[in-house]
PDB file of N, CA and C in Angstrom:
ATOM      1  N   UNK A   1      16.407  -6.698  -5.516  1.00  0.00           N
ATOM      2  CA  UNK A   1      15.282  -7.438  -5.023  1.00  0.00           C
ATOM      3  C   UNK A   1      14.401  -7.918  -6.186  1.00  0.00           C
ATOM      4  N   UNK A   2      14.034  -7.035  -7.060  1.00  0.00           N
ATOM      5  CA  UNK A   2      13.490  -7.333  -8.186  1.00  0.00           C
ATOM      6  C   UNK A   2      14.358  -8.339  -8.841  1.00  0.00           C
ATOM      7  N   UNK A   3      15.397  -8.427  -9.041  1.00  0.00           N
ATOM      8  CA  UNK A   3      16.035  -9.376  -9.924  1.00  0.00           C
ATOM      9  C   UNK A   3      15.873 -10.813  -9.158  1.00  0.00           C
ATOM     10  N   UNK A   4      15.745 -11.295  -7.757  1.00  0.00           N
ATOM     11  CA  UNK A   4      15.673 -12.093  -7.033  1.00  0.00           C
ATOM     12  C   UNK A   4      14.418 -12.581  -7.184  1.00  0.00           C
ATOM     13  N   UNK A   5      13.654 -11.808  -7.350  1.00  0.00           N
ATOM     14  CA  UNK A   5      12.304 -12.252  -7.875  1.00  0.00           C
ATOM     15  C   UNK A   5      11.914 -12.373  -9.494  1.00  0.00           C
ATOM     16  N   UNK A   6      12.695 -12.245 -10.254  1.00  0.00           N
ATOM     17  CA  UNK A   6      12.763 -12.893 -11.314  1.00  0.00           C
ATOM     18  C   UNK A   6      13.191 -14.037 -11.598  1.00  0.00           C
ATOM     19  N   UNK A   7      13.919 -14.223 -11.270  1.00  0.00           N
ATOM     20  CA  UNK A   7      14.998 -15.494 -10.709  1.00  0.00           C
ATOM     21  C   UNK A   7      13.798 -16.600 -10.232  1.00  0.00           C
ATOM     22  N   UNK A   8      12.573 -15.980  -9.712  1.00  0.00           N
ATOM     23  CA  UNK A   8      11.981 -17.215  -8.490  1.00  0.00           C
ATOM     24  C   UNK A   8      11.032 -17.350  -9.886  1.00  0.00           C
ATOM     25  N   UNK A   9      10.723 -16.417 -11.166  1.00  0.00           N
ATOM     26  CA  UNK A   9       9.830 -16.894 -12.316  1.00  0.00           C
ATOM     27  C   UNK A   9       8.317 -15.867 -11.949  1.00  0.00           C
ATOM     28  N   UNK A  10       8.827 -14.473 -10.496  1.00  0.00           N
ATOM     29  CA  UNK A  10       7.526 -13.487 -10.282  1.00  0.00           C
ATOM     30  C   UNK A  10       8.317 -12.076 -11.547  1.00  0.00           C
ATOM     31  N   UNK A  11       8.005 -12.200 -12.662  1.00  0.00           N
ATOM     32  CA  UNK A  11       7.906 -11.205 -13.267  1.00  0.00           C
ATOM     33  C   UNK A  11       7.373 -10.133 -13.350  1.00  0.00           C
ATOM     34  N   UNK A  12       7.363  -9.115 -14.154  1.00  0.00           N
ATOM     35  CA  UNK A  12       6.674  -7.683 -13.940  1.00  0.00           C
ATOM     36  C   UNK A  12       5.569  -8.470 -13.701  1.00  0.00           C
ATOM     37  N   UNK A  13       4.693  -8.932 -14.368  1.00  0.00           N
ATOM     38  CA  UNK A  13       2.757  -9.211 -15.065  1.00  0.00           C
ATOM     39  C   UNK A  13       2.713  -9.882 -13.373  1.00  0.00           C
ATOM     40  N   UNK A  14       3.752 -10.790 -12.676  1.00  0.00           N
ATOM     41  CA  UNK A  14       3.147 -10.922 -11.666  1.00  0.00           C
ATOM     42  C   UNK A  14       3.212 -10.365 -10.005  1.00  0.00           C
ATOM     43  N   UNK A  15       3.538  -9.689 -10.502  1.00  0.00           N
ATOM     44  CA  UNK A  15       3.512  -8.537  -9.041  1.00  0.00           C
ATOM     45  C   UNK A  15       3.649  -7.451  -8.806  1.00  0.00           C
ATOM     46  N   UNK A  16       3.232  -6.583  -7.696  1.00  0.00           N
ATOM     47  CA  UNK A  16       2.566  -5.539  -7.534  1.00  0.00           C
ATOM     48  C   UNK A  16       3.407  -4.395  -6.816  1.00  0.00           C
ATOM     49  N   UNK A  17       3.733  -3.323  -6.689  1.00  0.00           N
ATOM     50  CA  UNK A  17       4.424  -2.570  -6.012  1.00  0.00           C
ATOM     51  C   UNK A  17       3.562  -2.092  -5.218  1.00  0.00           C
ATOM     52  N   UNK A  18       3.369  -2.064  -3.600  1.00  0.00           N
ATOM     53  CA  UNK A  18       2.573  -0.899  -2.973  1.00  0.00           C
ATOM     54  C   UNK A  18       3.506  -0.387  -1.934  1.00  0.00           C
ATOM     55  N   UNK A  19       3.214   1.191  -2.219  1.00  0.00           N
ATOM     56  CA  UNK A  19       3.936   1.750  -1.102  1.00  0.00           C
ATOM     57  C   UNK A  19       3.082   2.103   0.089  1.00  0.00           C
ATOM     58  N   UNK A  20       3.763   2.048   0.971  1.00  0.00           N
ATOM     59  CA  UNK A  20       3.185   1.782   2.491  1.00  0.00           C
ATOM     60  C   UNK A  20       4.394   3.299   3.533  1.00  0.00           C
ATOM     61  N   UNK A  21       3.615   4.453   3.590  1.00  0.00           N
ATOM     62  CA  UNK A  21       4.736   5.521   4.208  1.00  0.00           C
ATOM     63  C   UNK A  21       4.110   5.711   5.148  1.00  0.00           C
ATOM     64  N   UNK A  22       5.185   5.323   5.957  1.00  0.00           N
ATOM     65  CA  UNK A  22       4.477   5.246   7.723  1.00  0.00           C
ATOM     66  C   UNK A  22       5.515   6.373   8.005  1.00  0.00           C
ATOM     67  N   UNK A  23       5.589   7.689   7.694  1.00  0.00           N
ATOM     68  CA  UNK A  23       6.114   9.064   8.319  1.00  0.00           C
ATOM     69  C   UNK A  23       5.357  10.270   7.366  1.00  0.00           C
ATOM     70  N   UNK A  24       5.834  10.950   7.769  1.00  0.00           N
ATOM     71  CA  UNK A  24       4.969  12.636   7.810  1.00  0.00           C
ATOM     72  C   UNK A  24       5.226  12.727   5.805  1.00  0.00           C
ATOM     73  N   UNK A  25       4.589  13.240   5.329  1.00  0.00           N
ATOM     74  CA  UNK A  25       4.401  13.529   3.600  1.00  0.00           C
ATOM     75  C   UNK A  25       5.665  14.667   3.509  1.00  0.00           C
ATOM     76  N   UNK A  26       5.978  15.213   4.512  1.00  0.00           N
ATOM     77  CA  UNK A  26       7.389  16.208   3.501  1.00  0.00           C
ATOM     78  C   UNK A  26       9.120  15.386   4.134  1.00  0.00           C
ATOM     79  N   UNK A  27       8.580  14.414   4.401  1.00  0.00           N
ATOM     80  CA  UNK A  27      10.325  13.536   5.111  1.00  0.00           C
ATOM     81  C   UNK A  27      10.136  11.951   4.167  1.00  0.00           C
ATOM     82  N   UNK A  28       8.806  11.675   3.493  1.00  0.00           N
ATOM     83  CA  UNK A  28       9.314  10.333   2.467  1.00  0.00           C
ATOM     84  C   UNK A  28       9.465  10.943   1.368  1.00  0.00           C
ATOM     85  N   UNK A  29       9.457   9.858   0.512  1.00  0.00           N
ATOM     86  CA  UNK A  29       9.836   9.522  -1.412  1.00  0.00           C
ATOM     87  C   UNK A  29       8.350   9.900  -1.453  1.00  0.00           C
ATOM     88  N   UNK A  30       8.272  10.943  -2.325  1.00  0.00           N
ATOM     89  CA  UNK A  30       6.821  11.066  -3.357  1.00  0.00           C
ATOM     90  C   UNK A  30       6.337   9.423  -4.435  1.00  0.00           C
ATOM     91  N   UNK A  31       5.217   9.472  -4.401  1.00  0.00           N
ATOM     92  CA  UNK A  31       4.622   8.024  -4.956  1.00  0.00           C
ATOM     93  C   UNK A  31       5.777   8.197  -6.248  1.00  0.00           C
ATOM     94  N   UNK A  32       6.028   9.006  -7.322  1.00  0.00           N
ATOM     95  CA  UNK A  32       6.234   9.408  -8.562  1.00  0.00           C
ATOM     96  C   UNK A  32       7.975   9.089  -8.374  1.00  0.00           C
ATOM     97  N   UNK A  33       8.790   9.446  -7.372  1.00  0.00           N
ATOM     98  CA  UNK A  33      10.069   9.305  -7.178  1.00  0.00           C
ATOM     99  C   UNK A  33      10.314   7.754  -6.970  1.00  0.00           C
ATOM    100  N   UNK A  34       9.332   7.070  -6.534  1.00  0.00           N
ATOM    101  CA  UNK A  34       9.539   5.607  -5.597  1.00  0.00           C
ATOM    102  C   UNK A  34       9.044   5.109  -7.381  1.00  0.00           C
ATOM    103  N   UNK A  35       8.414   5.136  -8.619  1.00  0.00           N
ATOM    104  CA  UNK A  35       8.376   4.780  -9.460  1.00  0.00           C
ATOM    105  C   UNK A  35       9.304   5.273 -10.428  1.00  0.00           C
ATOM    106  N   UNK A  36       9.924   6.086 -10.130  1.00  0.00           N
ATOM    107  CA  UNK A  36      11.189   6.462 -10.915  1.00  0.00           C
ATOM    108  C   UNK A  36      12.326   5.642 -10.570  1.00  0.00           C
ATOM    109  N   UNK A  37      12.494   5.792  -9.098  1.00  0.00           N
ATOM    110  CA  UNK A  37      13.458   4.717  -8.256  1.00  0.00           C
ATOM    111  C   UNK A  37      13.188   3.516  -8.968  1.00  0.00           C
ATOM    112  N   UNK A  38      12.243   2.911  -9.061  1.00  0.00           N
ATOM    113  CA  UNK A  38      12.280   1.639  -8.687  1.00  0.00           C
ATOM    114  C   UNK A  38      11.940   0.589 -10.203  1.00  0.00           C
ATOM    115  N   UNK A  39      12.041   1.944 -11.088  1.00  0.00           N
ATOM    116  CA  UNK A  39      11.252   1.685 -12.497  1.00  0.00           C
ATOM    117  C   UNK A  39       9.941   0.632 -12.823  1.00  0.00           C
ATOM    118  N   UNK A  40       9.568   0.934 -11.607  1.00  0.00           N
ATOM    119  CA  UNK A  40       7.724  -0.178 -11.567  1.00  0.00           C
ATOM    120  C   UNK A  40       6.545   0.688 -11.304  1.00  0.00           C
ATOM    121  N   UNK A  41       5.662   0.143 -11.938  1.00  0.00           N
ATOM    122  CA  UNK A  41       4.464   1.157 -11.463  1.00  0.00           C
ATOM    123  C   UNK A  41       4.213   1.073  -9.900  1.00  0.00           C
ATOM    124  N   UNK A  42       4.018   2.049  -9.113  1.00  0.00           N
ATOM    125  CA  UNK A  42       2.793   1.669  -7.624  1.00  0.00           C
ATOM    126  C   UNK A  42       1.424   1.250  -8.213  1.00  0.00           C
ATOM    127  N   UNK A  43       1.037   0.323  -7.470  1.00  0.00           N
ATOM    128  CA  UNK A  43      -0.515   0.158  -8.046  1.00  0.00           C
ATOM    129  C   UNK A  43      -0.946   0.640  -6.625  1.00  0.00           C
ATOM    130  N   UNK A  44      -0.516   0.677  -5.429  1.00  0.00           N
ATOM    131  CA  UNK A  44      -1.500   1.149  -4.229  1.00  0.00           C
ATOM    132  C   UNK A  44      -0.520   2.261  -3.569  1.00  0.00           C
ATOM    133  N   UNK A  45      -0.533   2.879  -3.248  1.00  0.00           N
ATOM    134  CA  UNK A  45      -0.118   4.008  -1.873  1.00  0.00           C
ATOM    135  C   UNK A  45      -1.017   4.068  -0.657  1.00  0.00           C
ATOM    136  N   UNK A  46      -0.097   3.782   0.186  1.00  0.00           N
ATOM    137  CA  UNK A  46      -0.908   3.528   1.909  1.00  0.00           C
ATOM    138  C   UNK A  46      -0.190   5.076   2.474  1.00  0.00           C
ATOM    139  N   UNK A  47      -1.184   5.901   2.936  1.00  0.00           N
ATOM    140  CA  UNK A  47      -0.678   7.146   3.728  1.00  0.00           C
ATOM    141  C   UNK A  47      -0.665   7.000   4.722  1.00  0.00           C
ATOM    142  N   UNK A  48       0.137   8.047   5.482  1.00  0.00           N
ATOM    143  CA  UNK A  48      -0.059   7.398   7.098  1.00  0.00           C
ATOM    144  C   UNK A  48      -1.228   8.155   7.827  1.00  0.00           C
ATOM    145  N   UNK A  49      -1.902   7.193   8.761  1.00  0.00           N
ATOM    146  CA  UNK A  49      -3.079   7.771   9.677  1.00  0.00           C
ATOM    147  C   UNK A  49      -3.167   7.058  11.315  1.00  0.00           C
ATOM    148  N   UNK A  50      -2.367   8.017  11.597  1.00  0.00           N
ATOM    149  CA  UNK A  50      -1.989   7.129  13.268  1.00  0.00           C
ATOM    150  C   UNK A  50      -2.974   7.541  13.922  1.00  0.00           C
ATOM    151  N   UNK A  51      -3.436   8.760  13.606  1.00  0.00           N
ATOM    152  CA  UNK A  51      -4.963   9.032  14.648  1.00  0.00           C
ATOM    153  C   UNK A  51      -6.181   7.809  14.250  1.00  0.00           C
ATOM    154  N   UNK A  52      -6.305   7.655  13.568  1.00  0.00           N
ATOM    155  CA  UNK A  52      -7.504   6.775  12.626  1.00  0.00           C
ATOM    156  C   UNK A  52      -7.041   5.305  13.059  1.00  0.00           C
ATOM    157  N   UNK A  53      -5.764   4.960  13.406  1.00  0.00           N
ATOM    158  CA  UNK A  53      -4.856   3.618  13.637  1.00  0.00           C
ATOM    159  C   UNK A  53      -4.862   3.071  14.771  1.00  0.00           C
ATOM    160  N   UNK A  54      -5.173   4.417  16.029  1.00  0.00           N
ATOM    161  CA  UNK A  54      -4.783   4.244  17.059  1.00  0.00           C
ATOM    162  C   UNK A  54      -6.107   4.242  17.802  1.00  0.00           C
ATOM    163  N   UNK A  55      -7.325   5.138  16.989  1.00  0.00           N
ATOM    164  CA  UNK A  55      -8.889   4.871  17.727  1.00  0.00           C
ATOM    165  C   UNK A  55      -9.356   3.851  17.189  1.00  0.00           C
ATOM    166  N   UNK A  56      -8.638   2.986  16.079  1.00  0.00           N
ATOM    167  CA  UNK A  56      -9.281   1.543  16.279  1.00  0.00           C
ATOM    168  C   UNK A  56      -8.683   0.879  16.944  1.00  0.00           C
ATOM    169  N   UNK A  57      -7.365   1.005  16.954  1.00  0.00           N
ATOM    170  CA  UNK A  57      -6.452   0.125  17.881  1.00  0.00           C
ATOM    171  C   UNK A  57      -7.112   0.221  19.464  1.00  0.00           C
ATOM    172  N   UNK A  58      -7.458   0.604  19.745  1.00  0.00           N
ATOM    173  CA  UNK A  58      -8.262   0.925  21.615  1.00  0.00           C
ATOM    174  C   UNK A  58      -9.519   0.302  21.709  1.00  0.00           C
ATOM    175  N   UNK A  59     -10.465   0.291  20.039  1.00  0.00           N
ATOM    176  CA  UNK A  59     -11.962   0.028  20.131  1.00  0.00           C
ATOM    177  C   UNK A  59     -11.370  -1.725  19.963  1.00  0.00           C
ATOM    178  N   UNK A  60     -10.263  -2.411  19.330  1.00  0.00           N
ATOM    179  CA  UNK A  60      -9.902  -3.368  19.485  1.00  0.00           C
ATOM    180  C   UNK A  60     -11.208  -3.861  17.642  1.00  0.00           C
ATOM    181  N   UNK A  61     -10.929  -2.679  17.266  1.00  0.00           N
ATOM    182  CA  UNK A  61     -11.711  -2.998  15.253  1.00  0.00           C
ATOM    183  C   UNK A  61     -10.983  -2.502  14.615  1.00  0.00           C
ATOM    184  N   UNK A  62     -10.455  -3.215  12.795  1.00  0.00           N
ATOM    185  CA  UNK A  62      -9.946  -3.039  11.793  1.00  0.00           C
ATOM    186  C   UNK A  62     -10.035  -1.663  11.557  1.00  0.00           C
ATOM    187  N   UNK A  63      -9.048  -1.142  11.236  1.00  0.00           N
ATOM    188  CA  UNK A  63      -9.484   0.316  10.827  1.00  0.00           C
ATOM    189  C   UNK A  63     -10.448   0.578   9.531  1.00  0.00           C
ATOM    190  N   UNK A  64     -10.333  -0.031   8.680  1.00  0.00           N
ATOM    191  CA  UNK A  64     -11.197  -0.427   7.861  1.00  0.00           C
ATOM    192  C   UNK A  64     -13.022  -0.456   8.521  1.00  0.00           C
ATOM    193  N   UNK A  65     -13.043  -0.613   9.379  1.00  0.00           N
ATOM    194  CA  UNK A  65     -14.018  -1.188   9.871  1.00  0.00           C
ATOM    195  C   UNK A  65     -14.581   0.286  11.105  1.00  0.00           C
ATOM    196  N   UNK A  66     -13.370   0.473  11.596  1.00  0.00           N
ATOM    197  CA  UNK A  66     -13.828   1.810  12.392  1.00  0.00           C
ATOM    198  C   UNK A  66     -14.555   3.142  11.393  1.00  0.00           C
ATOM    199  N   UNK A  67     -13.802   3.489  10.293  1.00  0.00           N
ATOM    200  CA  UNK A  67     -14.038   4.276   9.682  1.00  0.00           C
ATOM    201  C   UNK A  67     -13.979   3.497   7.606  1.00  0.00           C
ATOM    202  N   UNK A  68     -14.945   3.266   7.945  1.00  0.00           N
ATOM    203  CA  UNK A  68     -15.172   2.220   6.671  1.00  0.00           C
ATOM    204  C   UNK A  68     -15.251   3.321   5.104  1.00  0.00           C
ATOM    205  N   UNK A  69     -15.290   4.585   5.516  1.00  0.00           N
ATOM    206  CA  UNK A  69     -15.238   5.825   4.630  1.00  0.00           C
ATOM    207  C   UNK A  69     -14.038   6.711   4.206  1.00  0.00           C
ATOM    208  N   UNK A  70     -12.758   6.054   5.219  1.00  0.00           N
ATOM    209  CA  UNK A  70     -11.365   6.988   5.205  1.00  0.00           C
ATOM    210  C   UNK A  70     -11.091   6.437   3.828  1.00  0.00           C
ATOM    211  N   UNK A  71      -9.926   7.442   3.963  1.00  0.00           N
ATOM    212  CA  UNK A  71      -8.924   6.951   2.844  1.00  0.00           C
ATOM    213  C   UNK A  71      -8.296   6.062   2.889  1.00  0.00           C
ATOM    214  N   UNK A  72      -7.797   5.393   4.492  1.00  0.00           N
ATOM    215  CA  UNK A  72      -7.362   4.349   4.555  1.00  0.00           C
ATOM    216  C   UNK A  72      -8.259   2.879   4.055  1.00  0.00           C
ATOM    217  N   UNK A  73      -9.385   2.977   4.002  1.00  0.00           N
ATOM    218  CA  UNK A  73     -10.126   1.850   3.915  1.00  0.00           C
ATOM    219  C   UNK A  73     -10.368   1.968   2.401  1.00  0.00           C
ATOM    220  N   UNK A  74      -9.998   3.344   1.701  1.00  0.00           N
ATOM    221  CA  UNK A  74     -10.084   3.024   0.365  1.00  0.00           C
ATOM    222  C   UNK A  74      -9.311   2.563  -0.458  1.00  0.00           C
ATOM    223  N   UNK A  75      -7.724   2.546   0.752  1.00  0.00           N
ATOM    224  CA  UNK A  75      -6.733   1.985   0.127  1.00  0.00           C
ATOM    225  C   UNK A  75      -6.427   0.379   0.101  1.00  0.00           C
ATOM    226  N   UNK A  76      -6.994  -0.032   1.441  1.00  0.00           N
ATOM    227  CA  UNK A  76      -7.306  -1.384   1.537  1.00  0.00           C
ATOM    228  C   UNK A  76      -8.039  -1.784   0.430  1.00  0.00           C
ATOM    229  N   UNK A  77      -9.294  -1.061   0.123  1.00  0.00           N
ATOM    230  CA  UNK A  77     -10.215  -1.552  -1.066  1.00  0.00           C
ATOM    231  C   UNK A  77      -9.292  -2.343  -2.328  1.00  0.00           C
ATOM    232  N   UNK A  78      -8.490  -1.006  -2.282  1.00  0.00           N
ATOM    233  CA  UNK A  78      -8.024  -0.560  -3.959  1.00  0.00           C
ATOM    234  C   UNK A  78      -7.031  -2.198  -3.924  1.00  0.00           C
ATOM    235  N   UNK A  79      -6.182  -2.368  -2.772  1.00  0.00           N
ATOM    236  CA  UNK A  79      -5.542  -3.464  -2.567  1.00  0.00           C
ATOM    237  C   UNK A  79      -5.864  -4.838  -2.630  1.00  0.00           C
ATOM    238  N   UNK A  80      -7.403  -4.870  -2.073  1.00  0.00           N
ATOM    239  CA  UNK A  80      -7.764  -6.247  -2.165  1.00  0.00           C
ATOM    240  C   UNK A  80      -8.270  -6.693  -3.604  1.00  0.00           C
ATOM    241  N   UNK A  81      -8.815  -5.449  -4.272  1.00  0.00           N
ATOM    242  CA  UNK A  81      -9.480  -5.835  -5.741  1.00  0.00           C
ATOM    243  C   UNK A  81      -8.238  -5.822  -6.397  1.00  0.00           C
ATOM    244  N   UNK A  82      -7.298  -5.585  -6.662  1.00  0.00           N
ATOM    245  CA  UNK A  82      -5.278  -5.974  -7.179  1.00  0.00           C
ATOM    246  C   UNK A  82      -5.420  -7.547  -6.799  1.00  0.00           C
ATOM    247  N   UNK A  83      -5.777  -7.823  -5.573  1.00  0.00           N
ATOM    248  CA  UNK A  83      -5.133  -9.174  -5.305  1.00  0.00           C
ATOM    249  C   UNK A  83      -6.223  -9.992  -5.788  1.00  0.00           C
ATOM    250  N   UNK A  84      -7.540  -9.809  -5.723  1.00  0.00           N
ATOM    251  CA  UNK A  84      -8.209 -10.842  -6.042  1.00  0.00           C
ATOM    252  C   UNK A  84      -8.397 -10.963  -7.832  1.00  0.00           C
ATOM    253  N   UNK A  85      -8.161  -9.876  -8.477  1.00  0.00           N
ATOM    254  CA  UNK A  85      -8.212  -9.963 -10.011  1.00  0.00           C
ATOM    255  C   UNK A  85      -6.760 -10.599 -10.215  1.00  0.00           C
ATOM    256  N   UNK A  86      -5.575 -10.649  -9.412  1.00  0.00           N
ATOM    257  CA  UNK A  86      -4.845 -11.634  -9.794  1.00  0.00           C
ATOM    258  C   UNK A  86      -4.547 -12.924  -9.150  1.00  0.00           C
ATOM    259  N   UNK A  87      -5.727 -13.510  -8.626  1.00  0.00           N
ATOM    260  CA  UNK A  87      -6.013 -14.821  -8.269  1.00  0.00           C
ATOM    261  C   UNK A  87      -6.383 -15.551  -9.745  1.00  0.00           C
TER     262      UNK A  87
END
């Protein structure tokens, strides 16, 4: 995949690895294995939070927005300031 995207002229400098583990922390790849795998840095890790996912999903608000203090919303943070410093 990486090589396919070299090919298109997105080199290391332009893009980002984030891992996104939507199952339980002792059944995925540790952040550290998925950068060994994959020989790229992670710049973000998304954990999973289906309780936190699912009481915004009902209030019909961003989770970000339900709990603007989780970890999830700090990971969004961490994600959007990645994307906008490489605008």
């Amino acid at each position: 995949m990486f090589h396919d995207l070299e090919e298109m002229g997105i080199g290391r400098g332009r893009r980002q690895v984030v891992l996104v583990n939507r199952v339980r922390s002792d059944i995925h790849l540790s952040w550290s294995q998925v950068q060994e795998e994959l020989q790229e840095r992670v710049a973000v890790s998304f954990t999973p939070a289906p309780e936190l996912l699912y009481q915004a999903a009902i209030r019909n608000m961003p989770a970000v927005l339900y709990q603007s203090e989780s970890l999830t919303a700090q990971q969004f943070g961490k994600l959007s300031k990645l994307v906008l410093q490489a605008a």
